[in-house]
C-alpha atoms as a PDB file:
ATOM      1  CA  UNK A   1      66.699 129.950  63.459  1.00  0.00           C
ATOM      2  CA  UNK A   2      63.986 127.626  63.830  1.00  0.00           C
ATOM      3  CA  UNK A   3      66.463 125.026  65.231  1.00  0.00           C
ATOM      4  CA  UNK A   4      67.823 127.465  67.819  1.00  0.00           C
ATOM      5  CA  UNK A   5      64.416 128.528  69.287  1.00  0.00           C
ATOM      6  CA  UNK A   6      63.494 124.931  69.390  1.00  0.00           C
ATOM      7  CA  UNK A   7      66.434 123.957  71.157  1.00  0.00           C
ATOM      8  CA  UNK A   8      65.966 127.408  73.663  1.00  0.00           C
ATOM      9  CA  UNK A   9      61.837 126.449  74.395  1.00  0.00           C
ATOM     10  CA  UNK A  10      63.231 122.516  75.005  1.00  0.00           C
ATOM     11  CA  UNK A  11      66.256 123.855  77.518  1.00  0.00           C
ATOM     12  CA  UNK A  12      63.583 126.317  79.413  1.00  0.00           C
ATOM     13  CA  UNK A  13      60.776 123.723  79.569  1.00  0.00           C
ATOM     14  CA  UNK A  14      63.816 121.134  81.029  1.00  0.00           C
ATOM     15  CA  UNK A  15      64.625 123.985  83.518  1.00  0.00           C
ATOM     16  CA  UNK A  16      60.958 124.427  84.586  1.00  0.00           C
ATOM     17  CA  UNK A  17      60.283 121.157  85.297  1.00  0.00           C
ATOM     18  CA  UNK A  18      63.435 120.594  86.842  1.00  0.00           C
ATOM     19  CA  UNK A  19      62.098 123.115  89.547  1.00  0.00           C
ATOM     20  CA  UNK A  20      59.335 121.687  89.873  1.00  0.00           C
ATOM     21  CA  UNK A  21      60.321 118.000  90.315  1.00  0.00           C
ATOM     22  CA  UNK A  22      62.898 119.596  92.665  1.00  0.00           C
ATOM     23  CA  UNK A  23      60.006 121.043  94.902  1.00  0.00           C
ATOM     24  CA  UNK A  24      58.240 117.810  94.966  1.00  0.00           C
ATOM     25  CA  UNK A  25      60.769 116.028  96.176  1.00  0.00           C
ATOM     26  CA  UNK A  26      61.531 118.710  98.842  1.00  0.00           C
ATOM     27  CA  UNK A  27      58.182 118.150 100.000  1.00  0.00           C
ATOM     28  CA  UNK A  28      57.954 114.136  99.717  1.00  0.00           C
ATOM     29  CA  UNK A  29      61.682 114.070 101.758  1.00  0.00           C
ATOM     30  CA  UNK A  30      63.652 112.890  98.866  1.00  0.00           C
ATOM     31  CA  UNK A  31      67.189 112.572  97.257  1.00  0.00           C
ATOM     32  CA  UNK A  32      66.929 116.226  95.778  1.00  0.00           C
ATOM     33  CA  UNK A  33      68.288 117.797  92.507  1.00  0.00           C
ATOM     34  CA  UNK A  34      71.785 119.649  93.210  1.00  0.00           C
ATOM     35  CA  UNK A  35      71.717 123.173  93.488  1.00  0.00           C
ATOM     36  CA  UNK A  36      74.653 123.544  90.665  1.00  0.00           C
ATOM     37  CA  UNK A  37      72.442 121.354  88.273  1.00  0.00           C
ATOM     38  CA  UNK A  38      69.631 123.880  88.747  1.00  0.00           C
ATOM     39  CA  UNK A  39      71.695 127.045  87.867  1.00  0.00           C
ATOM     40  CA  UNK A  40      73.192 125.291  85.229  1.00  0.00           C
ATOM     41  CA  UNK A  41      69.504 124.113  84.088  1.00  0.00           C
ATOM     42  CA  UNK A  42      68.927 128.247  84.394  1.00  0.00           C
ATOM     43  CA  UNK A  43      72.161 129.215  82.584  1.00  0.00           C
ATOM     44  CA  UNK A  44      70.770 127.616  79.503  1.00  0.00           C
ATOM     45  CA  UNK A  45      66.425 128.008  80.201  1.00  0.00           C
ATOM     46  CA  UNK A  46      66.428 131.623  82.680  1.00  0.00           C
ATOM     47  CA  UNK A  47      62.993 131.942  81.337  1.00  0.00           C
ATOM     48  CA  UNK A  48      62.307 128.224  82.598  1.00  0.00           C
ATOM     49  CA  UNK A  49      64.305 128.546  85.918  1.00  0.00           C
ATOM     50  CA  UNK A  50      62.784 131.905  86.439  1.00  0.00           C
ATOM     51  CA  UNK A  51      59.120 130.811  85.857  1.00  0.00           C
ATOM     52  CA  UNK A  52      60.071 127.164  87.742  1.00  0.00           C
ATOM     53  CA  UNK A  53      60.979 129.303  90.982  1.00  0.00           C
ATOM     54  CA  UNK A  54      57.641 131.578  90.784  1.00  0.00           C
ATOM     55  CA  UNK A  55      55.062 128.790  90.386  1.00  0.00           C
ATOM     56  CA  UNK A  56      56.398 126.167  92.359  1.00  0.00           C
ATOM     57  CA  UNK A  57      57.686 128.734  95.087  1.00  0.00           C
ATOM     58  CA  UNK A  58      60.940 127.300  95.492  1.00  0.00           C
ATOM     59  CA  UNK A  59      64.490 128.625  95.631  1.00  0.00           C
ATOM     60  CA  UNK A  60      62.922 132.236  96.058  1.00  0.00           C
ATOM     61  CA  UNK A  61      64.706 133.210  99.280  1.00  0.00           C
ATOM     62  CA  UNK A  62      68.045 132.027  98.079  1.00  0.00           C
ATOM     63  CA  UNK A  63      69.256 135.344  96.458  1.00  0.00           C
ATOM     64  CA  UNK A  64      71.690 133.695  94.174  1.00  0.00           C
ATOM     65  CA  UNK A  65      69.010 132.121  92.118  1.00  0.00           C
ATOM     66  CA  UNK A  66      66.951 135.115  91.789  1.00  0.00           C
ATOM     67  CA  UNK A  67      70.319 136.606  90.687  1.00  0.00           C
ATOM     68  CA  UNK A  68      71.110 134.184  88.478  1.00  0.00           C
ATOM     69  CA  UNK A  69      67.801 133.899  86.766  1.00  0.00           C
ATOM     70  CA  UNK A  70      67.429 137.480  85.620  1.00  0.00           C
ATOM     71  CA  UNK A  71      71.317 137.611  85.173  1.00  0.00           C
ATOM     72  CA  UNK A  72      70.748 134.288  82.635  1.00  0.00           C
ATOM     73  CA  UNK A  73      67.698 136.036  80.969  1.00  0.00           C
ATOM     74  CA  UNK A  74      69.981 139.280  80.572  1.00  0.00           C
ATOM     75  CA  UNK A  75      72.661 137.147  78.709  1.00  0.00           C
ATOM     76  CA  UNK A  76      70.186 135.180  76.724  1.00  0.00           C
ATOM     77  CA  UNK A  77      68.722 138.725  75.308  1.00  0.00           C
ATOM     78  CA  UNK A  78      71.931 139.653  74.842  1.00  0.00           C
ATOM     79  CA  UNK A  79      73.020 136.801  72.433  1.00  0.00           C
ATOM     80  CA  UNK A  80      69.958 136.250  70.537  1.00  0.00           C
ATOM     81  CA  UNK A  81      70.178 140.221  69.722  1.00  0.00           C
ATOM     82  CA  UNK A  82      73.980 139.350  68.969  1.00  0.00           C
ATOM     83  CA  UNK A  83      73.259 136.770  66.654  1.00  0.00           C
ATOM     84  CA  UNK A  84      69.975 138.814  64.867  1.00  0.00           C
ATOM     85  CA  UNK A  85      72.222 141.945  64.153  1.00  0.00           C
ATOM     86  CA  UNK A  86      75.428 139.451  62.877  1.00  0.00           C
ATOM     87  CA  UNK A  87      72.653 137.852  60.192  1.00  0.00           C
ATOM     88  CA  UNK A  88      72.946 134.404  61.877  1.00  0.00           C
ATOM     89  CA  UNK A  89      69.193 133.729  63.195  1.00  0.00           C
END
C-alpha cells in the first residue's frame, strides 16, 4: 500500500510539473512538451494534470484535457476502490 501511494503522489507531482514547465516554455517560445506526453503524464497523475492545468492556466480551453483529467481521476478512484475491496492495498 504504502509503495503504491508513493508511486501515485511521485506520478501526480511528475504530471504537475510537467504542466508547469510546459507553460513556461510556452511563454519563453520554446521546444514544448508534446501534447500525448501530457495526457499520458495525466493518465497516470489526473490529480497532478488536473491541478497543473488550474494553476498554471494552461491547456484549459482544449476540451480534451479537461476531459481527460476528470476522466483519469474517475479511473484512478475506480481502481484504488478495486484494489481496497479485493484486499490488495
Amino acid at each position: 500500500m504504502k509503495i503504491l501511494l508513493t508511486v501515485y503522489i511521485i506520478a501526480n507531482v511528475i504530471s504537475f510539473a510537467a504542466f508547469g514547465i510546459d507553460k513556461w516554455k510556452a511563454r519563453k517560445d520554446r521546444w514544448r512538451i508534446p501534447e500525448r506526453t501530457l495526457l499520458l503524464l495525466g493518465l497516470f497523475g489526473g490529480i497532478g494534470q488536473l491541478a497543473g492545468m488550474k494553476v498554471f492556466r494552461h491547456k484549459t480551453h482544449k476540451w480534451y484535457f479537461n476531459l481527460t483529467a476528470y476522466l483519469f481521476i474517475i479511473i484512478q478512484i475506480g481502481l484504488f476502490i478495486l484494489l481496497y475491496t479485493k484486499g490488495i492495498i
